[in-house]
PDB file of N, CA and C in Angstrom:
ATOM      1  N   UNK A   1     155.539 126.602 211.985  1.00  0.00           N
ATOM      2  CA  UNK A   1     155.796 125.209 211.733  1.00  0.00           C
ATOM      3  C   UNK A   1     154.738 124.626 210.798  1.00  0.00           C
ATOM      4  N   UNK A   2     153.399 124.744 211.186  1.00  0.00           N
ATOM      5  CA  UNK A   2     152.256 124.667 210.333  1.00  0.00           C
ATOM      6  C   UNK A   2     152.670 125.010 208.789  1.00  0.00           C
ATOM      7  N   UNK A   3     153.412 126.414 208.475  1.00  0.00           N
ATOM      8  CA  UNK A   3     152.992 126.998 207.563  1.00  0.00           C
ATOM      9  C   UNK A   3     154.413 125.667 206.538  1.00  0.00           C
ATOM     10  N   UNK A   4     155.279 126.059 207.150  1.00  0.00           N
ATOM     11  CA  UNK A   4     156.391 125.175 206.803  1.00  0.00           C
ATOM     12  C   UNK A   4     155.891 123.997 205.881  1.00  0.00           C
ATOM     13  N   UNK A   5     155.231 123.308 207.035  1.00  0.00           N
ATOM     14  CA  UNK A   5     154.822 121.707 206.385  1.00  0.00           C
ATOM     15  C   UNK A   5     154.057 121.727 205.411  1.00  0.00           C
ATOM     16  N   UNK A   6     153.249 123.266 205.370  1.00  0.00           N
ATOM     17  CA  UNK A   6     151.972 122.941 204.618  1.00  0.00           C
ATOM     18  C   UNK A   6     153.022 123.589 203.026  1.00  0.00           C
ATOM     19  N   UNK A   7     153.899 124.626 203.059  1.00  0.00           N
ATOM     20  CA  UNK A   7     154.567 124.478 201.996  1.00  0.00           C
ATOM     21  C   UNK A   7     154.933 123.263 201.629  1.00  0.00           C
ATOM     22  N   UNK A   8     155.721 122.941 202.278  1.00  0.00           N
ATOM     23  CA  UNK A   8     156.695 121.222 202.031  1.00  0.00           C
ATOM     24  C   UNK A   8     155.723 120.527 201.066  1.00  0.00           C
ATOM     25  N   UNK A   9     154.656 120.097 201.509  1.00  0.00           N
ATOM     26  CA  UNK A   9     153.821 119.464 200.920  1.00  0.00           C
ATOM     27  C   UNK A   9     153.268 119.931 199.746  1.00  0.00           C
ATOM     28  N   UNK A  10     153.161 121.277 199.530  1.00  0.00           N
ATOM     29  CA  UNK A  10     152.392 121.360 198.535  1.00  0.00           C
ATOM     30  C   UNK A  10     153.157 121.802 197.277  1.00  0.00           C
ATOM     31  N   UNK A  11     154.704 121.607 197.513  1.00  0.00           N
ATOM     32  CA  UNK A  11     155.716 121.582 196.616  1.00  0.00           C
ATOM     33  C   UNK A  11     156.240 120.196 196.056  1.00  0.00           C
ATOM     34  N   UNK A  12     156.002 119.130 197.529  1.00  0.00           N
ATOM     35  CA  UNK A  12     156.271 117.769 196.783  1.00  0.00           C
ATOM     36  C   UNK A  12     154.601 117.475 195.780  1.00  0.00           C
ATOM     37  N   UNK A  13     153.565 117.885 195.969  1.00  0.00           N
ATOM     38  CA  UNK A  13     152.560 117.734 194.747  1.00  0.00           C
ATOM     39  C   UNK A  13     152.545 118.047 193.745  1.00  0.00           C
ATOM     40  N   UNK A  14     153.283 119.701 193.290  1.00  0.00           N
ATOM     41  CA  UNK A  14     153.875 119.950 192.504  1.00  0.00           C
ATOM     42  C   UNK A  14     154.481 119.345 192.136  1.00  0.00           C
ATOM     43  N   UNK A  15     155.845 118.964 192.173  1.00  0.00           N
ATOM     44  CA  UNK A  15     156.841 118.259 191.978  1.00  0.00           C
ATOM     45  C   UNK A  15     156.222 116.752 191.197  1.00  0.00           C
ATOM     46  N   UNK A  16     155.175 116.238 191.938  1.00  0.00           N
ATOM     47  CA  UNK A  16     154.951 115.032 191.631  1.00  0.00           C
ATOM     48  C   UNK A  16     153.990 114.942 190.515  1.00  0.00           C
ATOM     49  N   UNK A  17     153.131 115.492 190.469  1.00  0.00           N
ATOM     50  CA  UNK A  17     151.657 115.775 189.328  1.00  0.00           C
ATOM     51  C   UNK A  17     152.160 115.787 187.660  1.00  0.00           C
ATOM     52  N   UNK A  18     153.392 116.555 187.387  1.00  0.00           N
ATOM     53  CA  UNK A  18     153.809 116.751 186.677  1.00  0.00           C
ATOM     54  C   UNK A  18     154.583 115.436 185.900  1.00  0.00           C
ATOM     55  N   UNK A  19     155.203 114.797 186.681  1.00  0.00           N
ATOM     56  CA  UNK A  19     155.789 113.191 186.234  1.00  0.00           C
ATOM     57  C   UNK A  19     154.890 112.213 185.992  1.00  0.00           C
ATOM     58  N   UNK A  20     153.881 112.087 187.167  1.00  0.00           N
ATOM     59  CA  UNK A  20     152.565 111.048 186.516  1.00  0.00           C
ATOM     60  C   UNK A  20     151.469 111.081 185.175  1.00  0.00           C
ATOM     61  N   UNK A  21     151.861 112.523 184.921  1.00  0.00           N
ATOM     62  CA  UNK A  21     150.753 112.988 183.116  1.00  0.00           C
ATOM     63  C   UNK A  21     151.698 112.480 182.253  1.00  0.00           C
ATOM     64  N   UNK A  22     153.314 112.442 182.373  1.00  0.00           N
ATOM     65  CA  UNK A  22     153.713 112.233 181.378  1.00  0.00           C
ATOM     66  C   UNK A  22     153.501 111.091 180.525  1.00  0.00           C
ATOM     67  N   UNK A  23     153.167 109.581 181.833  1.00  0.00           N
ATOM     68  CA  UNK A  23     153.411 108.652 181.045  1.00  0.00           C
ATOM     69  C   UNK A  23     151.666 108.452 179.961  1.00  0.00           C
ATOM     70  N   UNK A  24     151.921 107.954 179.078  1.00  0.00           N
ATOM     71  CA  UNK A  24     150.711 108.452 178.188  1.00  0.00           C
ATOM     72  C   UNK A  24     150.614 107.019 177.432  1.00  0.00           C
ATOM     73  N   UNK A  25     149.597 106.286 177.041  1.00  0.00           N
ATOM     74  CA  UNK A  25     149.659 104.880 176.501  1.00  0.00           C
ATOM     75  C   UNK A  25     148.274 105.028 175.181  1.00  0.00           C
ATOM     76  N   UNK A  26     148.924 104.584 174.187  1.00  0.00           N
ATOM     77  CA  UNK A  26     148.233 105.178 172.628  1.00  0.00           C
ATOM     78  C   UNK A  26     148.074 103.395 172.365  1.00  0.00           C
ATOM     79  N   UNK A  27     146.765 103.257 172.074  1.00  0.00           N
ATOM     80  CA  UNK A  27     146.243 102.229 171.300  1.00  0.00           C
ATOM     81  C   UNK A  27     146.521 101.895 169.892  1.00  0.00           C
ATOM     82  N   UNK A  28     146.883 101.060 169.871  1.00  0.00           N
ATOM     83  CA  UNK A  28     147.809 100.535 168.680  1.00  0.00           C
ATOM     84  C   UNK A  28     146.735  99.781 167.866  1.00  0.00           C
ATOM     85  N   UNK A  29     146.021  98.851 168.740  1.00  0.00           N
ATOM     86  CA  UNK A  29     145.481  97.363 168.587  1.00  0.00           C
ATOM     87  C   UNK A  29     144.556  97.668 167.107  1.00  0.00           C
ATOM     88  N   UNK A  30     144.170  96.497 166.337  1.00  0.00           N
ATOM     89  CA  UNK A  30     143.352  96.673 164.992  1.00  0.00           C
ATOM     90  C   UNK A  30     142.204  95.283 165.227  1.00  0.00           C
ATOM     91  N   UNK A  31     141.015  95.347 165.270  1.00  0.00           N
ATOM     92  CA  UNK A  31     139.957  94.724 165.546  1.00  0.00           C
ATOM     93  C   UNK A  31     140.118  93.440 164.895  1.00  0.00           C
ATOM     94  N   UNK A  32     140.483  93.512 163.276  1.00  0.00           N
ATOM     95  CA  UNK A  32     141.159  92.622 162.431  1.00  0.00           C
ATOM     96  C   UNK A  32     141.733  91.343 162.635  1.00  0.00           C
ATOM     97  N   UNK A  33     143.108  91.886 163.521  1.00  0.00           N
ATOM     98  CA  UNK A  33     143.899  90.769 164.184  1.00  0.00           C
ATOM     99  C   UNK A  33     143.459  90.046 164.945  1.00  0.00           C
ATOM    100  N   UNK A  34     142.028  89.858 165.632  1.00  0.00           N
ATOM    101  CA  UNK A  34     141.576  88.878 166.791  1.00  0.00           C
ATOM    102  C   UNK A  34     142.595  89.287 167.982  1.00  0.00           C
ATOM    103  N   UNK A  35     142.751  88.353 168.465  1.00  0.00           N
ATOM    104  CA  UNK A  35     143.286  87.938 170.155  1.00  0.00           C
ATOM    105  C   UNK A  35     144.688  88.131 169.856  1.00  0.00           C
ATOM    106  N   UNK A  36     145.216  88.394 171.082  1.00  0.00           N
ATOM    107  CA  UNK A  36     147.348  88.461 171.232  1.00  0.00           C
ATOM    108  C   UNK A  36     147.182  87.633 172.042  1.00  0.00           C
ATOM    109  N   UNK A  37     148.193  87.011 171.812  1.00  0.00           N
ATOM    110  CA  UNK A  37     148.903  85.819 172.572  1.00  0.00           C
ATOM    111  C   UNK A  37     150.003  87.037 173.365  1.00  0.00           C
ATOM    112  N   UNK A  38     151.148  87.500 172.285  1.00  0.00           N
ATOM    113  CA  UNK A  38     152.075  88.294 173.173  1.00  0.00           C
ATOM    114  C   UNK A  38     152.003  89.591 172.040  1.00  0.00           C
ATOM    115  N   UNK A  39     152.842  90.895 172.660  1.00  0.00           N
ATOM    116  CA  UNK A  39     153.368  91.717 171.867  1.00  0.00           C
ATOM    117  C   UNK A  39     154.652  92.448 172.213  1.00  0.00           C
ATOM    118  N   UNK A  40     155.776  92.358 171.557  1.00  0.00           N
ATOM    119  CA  UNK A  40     156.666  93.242 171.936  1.00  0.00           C
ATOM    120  C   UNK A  40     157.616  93.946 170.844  1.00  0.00           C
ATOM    121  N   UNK A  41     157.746  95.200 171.127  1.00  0.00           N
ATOM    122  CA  UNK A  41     158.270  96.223 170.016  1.00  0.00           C
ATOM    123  C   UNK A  41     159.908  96.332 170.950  1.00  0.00           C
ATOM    124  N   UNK A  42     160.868  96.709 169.736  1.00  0.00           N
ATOM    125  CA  UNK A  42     161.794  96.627 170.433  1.00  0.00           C
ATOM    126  C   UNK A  42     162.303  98.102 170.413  1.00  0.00           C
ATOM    127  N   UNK A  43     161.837  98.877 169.395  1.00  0.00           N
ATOM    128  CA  UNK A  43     161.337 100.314 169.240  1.00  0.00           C
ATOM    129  C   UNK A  43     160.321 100.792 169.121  1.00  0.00           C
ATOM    130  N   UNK A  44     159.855 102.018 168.683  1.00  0.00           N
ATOM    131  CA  UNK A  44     158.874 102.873 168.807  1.00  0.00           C
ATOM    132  C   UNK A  44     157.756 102.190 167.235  1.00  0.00           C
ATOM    133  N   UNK A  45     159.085 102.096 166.256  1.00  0.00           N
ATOM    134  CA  UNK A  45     158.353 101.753 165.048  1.00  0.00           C
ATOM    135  C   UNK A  45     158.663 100.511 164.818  1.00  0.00           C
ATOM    136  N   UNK A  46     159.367  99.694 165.331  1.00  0.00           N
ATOM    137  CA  UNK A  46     159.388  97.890 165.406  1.00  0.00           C
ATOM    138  C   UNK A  46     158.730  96.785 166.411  1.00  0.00           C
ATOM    139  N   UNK A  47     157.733  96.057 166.140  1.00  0.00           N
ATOM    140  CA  UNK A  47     157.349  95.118 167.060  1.00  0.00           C
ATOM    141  C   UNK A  47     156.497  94.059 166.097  1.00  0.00           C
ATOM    142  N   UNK A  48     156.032  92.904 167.099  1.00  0.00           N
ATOM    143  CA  UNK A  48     155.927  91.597 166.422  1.00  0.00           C
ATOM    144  C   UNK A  48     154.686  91.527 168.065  1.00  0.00           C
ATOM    145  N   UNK A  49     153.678  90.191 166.876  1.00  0.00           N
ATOM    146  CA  UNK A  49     152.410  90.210 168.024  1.00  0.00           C
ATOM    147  C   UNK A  49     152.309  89.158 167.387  1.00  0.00           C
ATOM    148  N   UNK A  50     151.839  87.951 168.143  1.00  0.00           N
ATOM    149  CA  UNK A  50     151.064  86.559 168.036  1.00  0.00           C
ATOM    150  C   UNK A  50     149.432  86.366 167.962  1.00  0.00           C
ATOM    151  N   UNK A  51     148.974  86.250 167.048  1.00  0.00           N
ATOM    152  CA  UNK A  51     147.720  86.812 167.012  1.00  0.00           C
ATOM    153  C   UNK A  51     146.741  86.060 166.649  1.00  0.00           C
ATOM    154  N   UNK A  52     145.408  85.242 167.098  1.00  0.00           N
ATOM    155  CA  UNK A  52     144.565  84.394 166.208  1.00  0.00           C
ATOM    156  C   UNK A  52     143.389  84.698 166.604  1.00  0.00           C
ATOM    157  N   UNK A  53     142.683  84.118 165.484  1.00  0.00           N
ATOM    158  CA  UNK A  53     141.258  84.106 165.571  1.00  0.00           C
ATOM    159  C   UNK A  53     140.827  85.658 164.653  1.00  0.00           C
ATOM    160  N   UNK A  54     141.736  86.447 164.057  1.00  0.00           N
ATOM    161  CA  UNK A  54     141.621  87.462 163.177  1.00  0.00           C
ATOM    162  C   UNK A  54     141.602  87.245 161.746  1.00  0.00           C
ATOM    163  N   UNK A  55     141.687  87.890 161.075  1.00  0.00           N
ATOM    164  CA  UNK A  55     141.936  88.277 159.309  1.00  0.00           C
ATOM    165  C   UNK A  55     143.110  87.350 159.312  1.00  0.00           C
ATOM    166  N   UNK A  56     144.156  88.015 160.455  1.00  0.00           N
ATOM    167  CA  UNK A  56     145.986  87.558 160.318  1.00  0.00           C
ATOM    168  C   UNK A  56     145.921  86.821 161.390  1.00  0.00           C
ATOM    169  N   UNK A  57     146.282  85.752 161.257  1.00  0.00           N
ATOM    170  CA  UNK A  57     146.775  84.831 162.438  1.00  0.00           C
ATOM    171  C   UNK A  57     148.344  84.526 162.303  1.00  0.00           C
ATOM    172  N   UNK A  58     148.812  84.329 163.234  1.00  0.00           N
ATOM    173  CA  UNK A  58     150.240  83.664 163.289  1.00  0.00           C
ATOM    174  C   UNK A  58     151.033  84.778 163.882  1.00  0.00           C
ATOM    175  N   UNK A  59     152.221  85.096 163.419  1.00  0.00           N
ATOM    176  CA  UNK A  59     153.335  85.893 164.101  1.00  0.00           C
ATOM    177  C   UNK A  59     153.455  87.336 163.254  1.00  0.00           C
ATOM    178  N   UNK A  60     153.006  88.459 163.399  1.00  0.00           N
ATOM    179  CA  UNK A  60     152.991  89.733 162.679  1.00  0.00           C
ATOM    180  C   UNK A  60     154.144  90.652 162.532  1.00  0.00           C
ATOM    181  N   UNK A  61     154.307  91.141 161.820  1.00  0.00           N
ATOM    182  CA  UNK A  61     155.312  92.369 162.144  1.00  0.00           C
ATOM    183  C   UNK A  61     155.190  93.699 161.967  1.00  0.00           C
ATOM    184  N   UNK A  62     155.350  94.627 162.466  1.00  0.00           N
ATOM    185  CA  UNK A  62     155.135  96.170 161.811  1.00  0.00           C
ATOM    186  C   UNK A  62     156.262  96.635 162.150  1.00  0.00           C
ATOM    187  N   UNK A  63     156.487  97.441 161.078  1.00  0.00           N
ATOM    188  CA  UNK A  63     157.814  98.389 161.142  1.00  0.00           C
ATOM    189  C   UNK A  63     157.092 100.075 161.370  1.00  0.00           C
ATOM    190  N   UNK A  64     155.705 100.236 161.342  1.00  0.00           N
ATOM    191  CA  UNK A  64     155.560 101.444 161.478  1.00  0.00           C
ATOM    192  C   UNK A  64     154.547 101.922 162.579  1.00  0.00           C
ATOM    193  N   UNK A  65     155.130 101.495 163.854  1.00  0.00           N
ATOM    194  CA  UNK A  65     154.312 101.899 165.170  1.00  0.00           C
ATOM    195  C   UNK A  65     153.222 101.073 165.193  1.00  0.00           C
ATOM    196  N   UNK A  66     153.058 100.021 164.461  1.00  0.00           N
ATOM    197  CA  UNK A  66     151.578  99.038 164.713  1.00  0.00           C
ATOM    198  C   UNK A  66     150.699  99.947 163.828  1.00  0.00           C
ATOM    199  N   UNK A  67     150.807 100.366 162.720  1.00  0.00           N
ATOM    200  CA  UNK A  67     149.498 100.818 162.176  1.00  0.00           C
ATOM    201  C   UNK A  67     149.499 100.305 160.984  1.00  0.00           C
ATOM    202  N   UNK A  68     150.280  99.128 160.627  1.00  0.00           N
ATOM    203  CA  UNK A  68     149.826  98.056 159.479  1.00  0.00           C
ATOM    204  C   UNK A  68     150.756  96.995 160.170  1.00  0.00           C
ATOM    205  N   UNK A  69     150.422  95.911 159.461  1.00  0.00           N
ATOM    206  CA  UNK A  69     150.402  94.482 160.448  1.00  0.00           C
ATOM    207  C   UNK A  69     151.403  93.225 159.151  1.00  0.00           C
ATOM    208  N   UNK A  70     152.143  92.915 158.986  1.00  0.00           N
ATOM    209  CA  UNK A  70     152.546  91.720 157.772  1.00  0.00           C
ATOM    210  C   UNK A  70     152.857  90.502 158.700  1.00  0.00           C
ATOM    211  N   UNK A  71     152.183  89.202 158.273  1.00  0.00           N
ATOM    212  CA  UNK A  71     152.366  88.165 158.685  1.00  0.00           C
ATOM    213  C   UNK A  71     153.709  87.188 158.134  1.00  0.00           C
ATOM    214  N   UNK A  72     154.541  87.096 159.037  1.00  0.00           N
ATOM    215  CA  UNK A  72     155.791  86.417 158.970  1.00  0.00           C
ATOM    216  C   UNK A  72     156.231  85.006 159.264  1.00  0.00           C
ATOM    217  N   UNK A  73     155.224  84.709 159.942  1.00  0.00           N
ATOM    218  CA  UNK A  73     154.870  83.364 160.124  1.00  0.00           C
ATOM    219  C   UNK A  73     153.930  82.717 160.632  1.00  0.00           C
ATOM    220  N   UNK A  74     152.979  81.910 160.099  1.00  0.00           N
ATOM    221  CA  UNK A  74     151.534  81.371 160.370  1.00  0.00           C
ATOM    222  C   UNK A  74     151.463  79.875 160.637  1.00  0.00           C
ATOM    223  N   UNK A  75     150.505  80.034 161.598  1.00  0.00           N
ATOM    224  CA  UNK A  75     150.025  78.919 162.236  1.00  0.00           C
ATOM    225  C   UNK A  75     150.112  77.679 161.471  1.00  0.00           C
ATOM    226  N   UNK A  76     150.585  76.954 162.572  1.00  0.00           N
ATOM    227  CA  UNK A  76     150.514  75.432 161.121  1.00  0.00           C
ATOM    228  C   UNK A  76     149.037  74.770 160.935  1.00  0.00           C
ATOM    229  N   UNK A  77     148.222  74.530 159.467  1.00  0.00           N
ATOM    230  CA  UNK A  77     147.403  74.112 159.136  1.00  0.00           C
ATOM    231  C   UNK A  77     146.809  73.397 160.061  1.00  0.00           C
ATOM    232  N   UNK A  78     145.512  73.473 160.473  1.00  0.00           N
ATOM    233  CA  UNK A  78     144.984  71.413 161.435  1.00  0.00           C
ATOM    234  C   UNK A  78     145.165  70.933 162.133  1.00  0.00           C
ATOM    235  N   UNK A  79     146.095  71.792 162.880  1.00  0.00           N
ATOM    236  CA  UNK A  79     146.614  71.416 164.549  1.00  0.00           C
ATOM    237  C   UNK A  79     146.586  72.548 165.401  1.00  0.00           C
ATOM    238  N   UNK A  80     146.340  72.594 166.877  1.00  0.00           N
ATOM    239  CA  UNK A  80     146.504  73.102 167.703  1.00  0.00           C
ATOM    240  C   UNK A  80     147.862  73.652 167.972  1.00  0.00           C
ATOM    241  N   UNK A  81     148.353  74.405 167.192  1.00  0.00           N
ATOM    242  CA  UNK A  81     149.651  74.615 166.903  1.00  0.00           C
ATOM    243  C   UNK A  81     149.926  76.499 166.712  1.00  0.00           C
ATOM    244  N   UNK A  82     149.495  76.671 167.566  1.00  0.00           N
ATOM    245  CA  UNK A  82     149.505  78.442 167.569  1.00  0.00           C
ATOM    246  C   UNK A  82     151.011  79.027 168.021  1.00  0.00           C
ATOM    247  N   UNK A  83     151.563  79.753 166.992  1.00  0.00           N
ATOM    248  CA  UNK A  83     152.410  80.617 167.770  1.00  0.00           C
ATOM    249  C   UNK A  83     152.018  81.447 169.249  1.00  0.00           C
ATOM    250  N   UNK A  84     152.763  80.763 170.028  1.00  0.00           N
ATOM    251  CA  UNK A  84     152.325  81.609 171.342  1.00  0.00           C
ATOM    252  C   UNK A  84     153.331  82.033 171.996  1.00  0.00           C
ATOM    253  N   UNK A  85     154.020  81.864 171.977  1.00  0.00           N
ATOM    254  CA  UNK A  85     155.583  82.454 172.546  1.00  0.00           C
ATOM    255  C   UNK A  85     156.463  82.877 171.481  1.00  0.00           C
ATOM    256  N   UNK A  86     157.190  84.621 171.641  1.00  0.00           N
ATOM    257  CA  UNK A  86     158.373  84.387 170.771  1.00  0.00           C
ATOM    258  C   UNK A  86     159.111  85.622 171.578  1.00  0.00           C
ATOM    259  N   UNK A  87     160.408  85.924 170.850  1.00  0.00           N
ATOM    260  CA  UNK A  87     161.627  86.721 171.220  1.00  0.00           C
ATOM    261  C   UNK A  87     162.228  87.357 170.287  1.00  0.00           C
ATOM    262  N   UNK A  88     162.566  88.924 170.418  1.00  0.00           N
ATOM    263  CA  UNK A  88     163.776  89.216 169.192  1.00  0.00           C
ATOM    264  C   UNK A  88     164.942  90.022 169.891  1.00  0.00           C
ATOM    265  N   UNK A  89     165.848  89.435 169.357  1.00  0.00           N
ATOM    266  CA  UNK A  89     167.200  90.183 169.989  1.00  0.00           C
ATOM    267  C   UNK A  89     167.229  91.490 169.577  1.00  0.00           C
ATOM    268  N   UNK A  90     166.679  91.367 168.666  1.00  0.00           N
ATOM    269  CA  UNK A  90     166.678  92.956 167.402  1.00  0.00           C
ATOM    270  C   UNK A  90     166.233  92.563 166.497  1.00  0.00           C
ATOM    271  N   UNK A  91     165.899  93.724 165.207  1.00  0.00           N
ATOM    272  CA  UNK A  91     165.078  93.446 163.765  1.00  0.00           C
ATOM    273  C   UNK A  91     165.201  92.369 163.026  1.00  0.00           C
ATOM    274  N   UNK A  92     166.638  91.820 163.181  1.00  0.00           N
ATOM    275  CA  UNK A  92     166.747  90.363 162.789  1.00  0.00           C
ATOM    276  C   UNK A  92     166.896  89.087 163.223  1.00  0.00           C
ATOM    277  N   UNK A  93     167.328  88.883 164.724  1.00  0.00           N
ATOM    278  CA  UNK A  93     167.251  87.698 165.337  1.00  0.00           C
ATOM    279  C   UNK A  93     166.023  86.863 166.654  1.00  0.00           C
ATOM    280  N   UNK A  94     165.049  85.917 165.973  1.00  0.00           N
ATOM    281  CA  UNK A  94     164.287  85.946 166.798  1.00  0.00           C
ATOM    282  C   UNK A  94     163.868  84.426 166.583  1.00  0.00           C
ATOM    283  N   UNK A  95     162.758  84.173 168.130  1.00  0.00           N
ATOM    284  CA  UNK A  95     162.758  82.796 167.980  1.00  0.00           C
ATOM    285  C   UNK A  95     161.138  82.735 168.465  1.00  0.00           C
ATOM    286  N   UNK A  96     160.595  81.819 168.156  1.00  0.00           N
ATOM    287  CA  UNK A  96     159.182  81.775 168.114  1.00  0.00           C
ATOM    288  C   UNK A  96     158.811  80.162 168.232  1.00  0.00           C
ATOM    289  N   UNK A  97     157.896  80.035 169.317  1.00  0.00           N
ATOM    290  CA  UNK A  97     157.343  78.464 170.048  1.00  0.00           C
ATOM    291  C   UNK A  97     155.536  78.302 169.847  1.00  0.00           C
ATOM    292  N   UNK A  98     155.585  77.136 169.690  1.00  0.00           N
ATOM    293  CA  UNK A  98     154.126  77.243 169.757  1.00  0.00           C
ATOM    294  C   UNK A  98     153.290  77.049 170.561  1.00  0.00           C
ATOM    295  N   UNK A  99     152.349  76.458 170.892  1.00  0.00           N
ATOM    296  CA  UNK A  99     151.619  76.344 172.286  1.00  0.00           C
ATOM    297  C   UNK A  99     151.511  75.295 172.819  1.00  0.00           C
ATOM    298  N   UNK A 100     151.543  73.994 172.294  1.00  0.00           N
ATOM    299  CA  UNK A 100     152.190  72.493 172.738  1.00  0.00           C
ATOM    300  C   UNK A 100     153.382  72.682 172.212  1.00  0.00           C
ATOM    301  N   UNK A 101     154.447  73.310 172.226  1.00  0.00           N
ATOM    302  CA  UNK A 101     155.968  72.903 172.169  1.00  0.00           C
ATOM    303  C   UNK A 101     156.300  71.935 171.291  1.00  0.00           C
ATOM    304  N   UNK A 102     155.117  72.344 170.262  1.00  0.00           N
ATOM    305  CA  UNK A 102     155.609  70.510 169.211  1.00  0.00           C
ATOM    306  C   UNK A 102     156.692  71.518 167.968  1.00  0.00           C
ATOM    307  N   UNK A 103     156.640  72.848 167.974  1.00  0.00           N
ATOM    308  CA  UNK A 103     157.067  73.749 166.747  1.00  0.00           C
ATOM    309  C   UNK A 103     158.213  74.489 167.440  1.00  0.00           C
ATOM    310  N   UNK A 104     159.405  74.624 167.074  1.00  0.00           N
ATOM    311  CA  UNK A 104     160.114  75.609 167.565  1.00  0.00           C
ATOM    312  C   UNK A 104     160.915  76.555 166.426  1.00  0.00           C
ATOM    313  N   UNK A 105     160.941  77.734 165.964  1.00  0.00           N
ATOM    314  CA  UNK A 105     161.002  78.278 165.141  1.00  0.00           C
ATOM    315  C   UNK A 105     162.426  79.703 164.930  1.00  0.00           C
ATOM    316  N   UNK A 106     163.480  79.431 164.151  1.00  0.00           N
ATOM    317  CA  UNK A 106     164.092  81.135 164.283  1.00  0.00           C
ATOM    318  C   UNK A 106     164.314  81.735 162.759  1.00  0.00           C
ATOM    319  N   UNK A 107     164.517  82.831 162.980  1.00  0.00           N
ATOM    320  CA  UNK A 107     164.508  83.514 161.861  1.00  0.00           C
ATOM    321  C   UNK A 107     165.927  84.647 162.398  1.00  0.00           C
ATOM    322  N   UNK A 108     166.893  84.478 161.296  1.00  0.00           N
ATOM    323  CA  UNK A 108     167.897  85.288 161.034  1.00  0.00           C
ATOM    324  C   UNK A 108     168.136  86.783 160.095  1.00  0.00           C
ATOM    325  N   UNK A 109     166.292  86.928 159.609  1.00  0.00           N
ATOM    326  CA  UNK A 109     166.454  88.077 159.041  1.00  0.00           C
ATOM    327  C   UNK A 109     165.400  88.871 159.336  1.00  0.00           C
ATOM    328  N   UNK A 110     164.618  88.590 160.821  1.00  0.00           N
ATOM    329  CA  UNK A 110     162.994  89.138 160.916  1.00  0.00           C
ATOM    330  C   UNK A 110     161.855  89.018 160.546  1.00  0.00           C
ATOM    331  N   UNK A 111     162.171  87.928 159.133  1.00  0.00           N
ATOM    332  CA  UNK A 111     160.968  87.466 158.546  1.00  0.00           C
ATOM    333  C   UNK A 111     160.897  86.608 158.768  1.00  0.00           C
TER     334      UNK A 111
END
């Protein structure tokens, strides 16, 4: 009975060791950009980040896994007016808020 359990067990560790290495998390981030507000990719090589206090401030985009950055829409001049919230349905439909809710923003082609 001993020997039983002590298999059992040391087949569900097996079993299990192998699924927890897989998940694996690769640093994207560039010193450049300052602070995220948010980031979300909707693929592997598409995502958009809210970003200030960097080189790029405002709303970014990369089409190539985050390892170059194009700004698509920037902060409004002289006000406390940071993109801080946004959304994309996909590569082209998305909507973007600012941080007092005085800006509300969409774009029909990703840029």
């Amino acid at each position: 009975m001993k020997l039983k359990r002590f298999l059992l067990q040391m087949t569900s560790t097996v079993v299990l060791v192998p699924c927890f290495s897989l998940a694996q998390w690769q640093d994207v981030s560039n010193s450049q950009l300052g602070n995220f507000f948010q980031c979300k990719f909707i693929s592997s090589q598409n995502g958009w980040i809210s970003a200030i206090g960097g080189m790029q401030q405002g709303l970014l985009r990369t089409t190539d896994g985050g390892m170059t950055w194009t700004r698509i829409l920037d902060h409004q001049p002289g006000t406390f007016n940071w993109i801080y919230s946004f959304d994309f349905l996909d590569d082209s439909i998305g909507f973007a808020a600012s941080v007092r809710g005085q800006k509300c923003f969409r774009t029909l082609n990703g840029l």
